[in-house]
PDB file of N, CA and C in Angstrom:
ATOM      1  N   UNK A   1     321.882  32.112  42.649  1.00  0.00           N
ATOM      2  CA  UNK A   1     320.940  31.303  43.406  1.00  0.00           C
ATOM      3  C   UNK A   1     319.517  31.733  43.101  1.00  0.00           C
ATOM      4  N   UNK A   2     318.926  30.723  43.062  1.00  0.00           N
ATOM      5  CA  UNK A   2     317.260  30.992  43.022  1.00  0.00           C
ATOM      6  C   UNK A   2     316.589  31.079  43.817  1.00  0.00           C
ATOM      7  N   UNK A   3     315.090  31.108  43.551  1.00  0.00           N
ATOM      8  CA  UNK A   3     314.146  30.797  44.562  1.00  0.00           C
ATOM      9  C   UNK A   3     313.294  29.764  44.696  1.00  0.00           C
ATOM     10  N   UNK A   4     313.133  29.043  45.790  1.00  0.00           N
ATOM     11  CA  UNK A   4     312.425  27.548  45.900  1.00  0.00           C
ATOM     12  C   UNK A   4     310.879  28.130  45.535  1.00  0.00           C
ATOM     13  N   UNK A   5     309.788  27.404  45.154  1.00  0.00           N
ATOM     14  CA  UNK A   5     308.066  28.033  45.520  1.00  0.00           C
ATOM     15  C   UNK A   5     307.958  26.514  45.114  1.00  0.00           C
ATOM     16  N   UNK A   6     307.477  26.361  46.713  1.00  0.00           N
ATOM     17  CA  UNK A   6     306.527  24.845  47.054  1.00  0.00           C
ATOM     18  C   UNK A   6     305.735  25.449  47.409  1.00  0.00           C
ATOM     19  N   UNK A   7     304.401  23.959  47.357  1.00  0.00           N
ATOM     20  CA  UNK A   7     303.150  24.281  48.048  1.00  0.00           C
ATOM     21  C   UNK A   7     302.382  23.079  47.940  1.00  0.00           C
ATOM     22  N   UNK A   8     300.994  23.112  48.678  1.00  0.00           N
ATOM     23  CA  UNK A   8     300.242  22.035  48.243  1.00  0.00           C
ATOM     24  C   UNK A   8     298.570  22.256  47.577  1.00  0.00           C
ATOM     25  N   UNK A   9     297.927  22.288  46.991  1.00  0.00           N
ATOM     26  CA  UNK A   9     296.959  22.378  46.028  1.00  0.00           C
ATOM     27  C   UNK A   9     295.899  21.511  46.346  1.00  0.00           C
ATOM     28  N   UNK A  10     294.899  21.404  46.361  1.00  0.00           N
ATOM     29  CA  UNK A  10     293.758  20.387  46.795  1.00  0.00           C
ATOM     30  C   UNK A  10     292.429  21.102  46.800  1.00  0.00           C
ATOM     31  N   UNK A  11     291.427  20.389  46.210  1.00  0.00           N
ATOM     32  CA  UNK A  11     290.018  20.399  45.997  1.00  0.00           C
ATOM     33  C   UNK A  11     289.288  20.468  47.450  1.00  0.00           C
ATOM     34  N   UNK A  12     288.534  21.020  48.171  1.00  0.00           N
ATOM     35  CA  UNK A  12     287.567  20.679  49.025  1.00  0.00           C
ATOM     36  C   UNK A  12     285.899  20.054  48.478  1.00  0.00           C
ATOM     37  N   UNK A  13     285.736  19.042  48.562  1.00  0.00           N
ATOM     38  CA  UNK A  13     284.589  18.602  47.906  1.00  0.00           C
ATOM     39  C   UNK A  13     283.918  19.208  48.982  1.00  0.00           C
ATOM     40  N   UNK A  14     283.924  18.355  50.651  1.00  0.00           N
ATOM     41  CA  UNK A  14     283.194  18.900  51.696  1.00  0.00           C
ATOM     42  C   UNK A  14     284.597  19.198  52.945  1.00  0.00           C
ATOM     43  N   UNK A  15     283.762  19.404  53.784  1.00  0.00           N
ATOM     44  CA  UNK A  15     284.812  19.500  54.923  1.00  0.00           C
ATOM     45  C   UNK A  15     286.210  19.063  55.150  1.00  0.00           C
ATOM     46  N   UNK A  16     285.774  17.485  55.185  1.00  0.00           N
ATOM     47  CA  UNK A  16     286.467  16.658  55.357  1.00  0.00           C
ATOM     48  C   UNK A  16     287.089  15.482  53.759  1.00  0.00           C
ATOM     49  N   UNK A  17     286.835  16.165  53.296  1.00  0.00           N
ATOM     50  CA  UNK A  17     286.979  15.302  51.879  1.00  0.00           C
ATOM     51  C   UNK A  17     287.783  16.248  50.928  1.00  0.00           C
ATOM     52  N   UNK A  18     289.160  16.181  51.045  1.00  0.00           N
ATOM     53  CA  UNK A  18     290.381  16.852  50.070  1.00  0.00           C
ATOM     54  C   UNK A  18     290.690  16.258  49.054  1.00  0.00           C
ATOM     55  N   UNK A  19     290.750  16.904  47.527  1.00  0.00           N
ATOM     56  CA  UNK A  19     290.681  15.908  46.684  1.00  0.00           C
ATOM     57  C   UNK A  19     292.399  16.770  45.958  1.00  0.00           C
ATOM     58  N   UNK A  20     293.246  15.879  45.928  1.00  0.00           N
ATOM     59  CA  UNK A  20     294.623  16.532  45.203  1.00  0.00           C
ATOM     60  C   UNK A  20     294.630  16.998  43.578  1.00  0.00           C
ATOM     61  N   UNK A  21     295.114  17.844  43.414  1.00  0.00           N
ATOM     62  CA  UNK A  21     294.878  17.859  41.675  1.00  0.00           C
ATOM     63  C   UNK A  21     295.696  17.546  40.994  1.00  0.00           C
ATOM     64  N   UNK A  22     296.171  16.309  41.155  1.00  0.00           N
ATOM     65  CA  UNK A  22     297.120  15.561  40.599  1.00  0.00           C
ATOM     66  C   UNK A  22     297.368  15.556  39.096  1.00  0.00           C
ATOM     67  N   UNK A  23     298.033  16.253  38.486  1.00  0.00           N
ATOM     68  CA  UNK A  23     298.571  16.106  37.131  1.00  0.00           C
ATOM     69  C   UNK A  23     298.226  17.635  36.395  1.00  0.00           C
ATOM     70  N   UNK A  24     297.659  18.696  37.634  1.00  0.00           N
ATOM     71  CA  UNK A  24     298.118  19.692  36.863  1.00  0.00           C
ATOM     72  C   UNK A  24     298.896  20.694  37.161  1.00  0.00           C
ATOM     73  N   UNK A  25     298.995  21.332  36.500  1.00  0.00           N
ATOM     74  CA  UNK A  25     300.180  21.846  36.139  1.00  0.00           C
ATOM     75  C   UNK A  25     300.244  23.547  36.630  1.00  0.00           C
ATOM     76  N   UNK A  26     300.726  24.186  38.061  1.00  0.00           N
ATOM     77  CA  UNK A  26     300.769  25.357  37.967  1.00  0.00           C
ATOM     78  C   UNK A  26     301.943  26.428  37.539  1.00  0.00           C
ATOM     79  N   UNK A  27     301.743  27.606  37.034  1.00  0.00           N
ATOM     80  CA  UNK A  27     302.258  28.365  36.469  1.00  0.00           C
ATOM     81  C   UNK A  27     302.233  29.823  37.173  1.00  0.00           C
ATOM     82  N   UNK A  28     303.902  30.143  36.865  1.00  0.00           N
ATOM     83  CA  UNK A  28     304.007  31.288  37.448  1.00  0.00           C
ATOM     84  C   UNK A  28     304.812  32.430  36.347  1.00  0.00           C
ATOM     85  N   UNK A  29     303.767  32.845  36.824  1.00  0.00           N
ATOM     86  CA  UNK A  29     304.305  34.394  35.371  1.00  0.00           C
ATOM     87  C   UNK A  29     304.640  36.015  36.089  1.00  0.00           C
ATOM     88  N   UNK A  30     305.520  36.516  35.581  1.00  0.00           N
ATOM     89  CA  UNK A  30     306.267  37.980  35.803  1.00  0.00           C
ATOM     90  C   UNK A  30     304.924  39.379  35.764  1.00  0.00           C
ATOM     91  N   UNK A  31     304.793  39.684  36.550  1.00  0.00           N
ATOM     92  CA  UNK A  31     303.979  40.907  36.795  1.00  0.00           C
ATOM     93  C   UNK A  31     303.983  41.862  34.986  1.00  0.00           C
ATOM     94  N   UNK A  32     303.194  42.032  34.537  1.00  0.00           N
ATOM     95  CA  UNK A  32     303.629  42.842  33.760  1.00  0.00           C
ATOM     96  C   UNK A  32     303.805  44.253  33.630  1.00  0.00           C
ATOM     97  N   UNK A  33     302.635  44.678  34.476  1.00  0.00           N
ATOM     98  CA  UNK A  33     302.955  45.952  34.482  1.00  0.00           C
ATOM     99  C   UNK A  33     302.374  45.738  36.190  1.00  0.00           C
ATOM    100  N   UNK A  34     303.594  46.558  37.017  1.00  0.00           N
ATOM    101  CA  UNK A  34     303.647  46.403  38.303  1.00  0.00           C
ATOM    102  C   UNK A  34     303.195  48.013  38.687  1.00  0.00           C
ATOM    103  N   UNK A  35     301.964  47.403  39.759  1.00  0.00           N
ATOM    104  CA  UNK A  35     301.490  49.025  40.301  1.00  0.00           C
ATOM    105  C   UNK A  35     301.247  48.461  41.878  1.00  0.00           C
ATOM    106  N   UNK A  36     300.825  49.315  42.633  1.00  0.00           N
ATOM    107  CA  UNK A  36     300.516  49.112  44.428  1.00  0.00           C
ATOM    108  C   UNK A  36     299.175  47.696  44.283  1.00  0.00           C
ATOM    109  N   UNK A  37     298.299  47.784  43.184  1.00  0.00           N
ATOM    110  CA  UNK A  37     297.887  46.833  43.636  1.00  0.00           C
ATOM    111  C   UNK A  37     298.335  45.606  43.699  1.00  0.00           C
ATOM    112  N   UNK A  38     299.409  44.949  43.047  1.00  0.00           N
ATOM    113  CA  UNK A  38     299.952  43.811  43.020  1.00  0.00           C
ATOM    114  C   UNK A  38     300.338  43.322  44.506  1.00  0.00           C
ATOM    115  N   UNK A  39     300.851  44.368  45.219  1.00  0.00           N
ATOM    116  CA  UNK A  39     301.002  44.387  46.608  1.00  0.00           C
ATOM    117  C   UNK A  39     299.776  43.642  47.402  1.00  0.00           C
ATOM    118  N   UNK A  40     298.704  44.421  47.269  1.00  0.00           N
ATOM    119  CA  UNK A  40     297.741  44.320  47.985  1.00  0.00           C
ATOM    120  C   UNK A  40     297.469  42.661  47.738  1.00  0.00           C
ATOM    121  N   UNK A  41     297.310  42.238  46.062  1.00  0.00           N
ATOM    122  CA  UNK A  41     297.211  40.762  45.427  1.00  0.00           C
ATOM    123  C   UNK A  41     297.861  39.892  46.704  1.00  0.00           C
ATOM    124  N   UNK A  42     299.018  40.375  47.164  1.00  0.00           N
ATOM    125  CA  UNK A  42     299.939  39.234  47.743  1.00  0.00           C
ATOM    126  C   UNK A  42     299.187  39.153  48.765  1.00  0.00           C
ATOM    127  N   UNK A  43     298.755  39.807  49.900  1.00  0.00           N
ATOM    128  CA  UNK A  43     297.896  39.421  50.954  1.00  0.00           C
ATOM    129  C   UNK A  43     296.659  39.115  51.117  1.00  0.00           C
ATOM    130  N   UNK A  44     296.625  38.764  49.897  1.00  0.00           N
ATOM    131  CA  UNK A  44     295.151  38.818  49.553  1.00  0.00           C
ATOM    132  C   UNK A  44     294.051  37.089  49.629  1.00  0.00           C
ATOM    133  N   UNK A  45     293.312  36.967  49.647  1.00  0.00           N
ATOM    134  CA  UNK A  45     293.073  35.402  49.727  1.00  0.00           C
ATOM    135  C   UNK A  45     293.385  34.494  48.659  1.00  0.00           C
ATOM    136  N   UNK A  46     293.661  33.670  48.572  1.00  0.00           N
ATOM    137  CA  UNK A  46     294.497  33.119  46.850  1.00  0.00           C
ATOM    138  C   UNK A  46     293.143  33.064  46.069  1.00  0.00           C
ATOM    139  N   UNK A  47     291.460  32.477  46.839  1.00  0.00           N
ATOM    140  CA  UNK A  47     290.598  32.588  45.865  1.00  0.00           C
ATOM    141  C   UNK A  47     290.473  33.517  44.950  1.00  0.00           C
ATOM    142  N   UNK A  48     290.407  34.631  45.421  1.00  0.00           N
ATOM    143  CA  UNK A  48     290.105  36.088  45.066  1.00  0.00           C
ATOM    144  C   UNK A  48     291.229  36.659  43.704  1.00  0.00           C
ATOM    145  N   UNK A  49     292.671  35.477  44.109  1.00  0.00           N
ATOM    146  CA  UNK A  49     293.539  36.391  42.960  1.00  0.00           C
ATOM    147  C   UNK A  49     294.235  35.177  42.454  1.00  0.00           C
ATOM    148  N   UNK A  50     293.705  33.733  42.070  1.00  0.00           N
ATOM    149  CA  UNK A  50     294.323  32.769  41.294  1.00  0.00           C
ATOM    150  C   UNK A  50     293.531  32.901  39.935  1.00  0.00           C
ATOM    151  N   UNK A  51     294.190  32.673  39.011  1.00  0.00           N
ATOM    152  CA  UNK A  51     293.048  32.238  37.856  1.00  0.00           C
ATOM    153  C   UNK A  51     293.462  31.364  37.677  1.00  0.00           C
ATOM    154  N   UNK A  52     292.375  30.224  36.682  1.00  0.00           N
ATOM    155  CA  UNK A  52     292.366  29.354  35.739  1.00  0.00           C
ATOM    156  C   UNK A  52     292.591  29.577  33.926  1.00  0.00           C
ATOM    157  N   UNK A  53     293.375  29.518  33.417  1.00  0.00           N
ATOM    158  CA  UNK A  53     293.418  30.327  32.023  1.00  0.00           C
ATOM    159  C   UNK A  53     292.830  29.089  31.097  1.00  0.00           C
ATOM    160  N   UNK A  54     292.078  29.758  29.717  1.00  0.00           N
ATOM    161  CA  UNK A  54     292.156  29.055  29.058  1.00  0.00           C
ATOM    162  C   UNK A  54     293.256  29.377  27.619  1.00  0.00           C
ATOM    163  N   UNK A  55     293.399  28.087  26.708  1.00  0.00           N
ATOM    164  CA  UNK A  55     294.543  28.278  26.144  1.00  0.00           C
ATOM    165  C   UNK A  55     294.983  29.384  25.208  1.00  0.00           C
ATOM    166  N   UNK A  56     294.178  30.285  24.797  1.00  0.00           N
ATOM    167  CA  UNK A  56     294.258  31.455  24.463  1.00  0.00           C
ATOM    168  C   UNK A  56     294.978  32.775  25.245  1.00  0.00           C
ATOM    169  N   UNK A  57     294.750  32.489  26.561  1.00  0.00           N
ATOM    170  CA  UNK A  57     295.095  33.174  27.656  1.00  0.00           C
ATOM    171  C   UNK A  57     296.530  33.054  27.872  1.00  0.00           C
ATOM    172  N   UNK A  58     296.359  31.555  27.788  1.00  0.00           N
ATOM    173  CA  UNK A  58     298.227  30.832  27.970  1.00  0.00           C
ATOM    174  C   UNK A  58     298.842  30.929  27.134  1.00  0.00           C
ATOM    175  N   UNK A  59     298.509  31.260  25.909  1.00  0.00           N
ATOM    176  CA  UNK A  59     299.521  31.432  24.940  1.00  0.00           C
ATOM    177  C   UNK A  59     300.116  33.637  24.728  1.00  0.00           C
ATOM    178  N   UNK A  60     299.048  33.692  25.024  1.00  0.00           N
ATOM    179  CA  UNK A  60     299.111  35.290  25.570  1.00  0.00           C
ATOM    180  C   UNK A  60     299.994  35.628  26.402  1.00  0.00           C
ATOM    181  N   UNK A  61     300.164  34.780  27.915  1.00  0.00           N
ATOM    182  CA  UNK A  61     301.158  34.966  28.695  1.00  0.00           C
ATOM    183  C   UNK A  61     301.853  34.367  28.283  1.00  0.00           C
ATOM    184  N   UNK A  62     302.634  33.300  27.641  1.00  0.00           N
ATOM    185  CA  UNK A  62     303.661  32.857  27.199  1.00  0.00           C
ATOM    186  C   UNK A  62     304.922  33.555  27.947  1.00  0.00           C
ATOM    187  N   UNK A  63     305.061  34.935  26.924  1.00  0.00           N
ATOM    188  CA  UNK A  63     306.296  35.928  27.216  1.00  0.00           C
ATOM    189  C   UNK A  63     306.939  35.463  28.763  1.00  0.00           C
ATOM    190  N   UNK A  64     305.657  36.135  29.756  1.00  0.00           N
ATOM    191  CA  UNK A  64     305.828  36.236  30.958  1.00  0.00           C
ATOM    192  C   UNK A  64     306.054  35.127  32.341  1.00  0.00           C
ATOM    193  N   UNK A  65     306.416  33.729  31.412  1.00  0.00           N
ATOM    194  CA  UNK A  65     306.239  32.606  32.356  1.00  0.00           C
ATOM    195  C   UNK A  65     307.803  32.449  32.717  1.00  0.00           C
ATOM    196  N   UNK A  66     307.396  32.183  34.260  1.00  0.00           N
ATOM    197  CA  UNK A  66     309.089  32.002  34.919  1.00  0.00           C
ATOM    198  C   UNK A  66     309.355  30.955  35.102  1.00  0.00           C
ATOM    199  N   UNK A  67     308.101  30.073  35.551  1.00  0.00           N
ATOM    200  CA  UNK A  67     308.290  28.559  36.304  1.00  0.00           C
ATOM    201  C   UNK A  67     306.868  28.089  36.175  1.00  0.00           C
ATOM    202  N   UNK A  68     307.156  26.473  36.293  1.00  0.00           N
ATOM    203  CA  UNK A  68     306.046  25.883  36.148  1.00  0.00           C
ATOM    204  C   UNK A  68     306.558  24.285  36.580  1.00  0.00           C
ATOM    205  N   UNK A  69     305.395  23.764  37.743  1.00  0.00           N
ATOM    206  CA  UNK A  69     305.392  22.716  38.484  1.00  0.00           C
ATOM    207  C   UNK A  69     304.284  21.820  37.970  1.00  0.00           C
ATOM    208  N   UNK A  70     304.509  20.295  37.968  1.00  0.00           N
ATOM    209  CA  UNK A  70     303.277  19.432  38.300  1.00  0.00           C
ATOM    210  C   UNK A  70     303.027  18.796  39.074  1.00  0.00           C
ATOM    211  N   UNK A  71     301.242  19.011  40.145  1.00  0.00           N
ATOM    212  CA  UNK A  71     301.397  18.476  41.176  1.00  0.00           C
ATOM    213  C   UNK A  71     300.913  17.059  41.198  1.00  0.00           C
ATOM    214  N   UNK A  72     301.903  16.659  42.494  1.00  0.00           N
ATOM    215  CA  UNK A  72     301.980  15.324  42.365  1.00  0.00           C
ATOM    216  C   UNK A  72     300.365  14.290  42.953  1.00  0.00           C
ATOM    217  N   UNK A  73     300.875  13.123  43.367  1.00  0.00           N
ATOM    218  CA  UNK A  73     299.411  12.813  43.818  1.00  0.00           C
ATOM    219  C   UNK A  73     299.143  12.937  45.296  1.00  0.00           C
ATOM    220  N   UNK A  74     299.901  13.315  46.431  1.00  0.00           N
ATOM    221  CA  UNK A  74     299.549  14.253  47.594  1.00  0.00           C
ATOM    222  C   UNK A  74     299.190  15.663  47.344  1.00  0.00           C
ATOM    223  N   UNK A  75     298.862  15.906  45.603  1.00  0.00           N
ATOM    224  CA  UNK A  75     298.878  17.506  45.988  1.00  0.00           C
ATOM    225  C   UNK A  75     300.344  18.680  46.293  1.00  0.00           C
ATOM    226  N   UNK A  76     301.164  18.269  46.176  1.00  0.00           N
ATOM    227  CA  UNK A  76     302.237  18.903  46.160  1.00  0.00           C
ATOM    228  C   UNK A  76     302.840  19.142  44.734  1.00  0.00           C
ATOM    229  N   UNK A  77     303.520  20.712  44.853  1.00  0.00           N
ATOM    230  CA  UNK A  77     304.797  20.408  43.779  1.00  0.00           C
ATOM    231  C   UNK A  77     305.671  21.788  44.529  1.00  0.00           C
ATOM    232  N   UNK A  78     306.603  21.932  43.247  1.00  0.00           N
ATOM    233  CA  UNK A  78     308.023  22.601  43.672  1.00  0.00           C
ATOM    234  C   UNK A  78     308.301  22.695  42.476  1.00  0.00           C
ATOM    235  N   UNK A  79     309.332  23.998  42.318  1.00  0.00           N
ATOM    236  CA  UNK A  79     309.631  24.510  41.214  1.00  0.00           C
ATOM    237  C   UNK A  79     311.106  25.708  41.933  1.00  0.00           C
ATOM    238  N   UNK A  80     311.885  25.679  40.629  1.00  0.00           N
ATOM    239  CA  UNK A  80     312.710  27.055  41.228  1.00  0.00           C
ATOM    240  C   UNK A  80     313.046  27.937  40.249  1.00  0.00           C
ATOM    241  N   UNK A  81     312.975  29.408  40.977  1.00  0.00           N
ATOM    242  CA  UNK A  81     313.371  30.295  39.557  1.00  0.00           C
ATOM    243  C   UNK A  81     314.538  30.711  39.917  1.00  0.00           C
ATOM    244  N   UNK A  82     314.921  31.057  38.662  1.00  0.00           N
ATOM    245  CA  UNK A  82     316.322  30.765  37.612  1.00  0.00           C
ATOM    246  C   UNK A  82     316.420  32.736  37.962  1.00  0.00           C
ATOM    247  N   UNK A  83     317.545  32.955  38.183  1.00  0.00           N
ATOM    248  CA  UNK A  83     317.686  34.541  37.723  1.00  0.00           C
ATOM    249  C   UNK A  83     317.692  35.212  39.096  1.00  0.00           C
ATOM    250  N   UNK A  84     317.355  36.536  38.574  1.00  0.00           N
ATOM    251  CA  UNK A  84     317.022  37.648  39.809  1.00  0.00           C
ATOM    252  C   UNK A  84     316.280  38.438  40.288  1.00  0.00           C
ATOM    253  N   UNK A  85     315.232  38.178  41.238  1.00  0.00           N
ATOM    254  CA  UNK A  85     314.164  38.510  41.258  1.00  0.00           C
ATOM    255  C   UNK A  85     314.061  39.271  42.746  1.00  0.00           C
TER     256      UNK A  85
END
């Protein structure tokens, strides 16, 4: 059995104005080298510990990718990993 990872994704232009990021694509990759701070990462604010890669970056992590979703046009996706984690 796997693990489900939903969520929903969205732009704040202003307050009240959520914009979905419909058609891209997030990615989830394997710790590579795991120390206490990764811990800390998890409680951490997602601003502070998401990146944006560019394709140099992505082809770098390659190795380490587990799963990967595209979100839809509410801003949602879902994905499940395979294995044992």
């Amino acid at each position: 059995m796997g693990f489900i990872l939903k969520g929903n994704l969205a732009g704040e232009l202003c307050k009240d104005c959520k914009e979905p990021l419909f058609g891209s694509i997030v990615r989830f990759y394997r710790v590579e080298n795991f120390d206490l701070s990764i811990i800390t990462n998890v409680a951490a604010d997602p601003k502070n510990t998401l990146q944006i890669l560019d394709e140099k970056q992505i082809k770098a992590k390659a190795k380490l990718l587990i799963a990967e979703a595209e979100i839809d046009e509410q801003g949602n996706y879902k994905t499940e990993l395979k294995g044992k984690y």
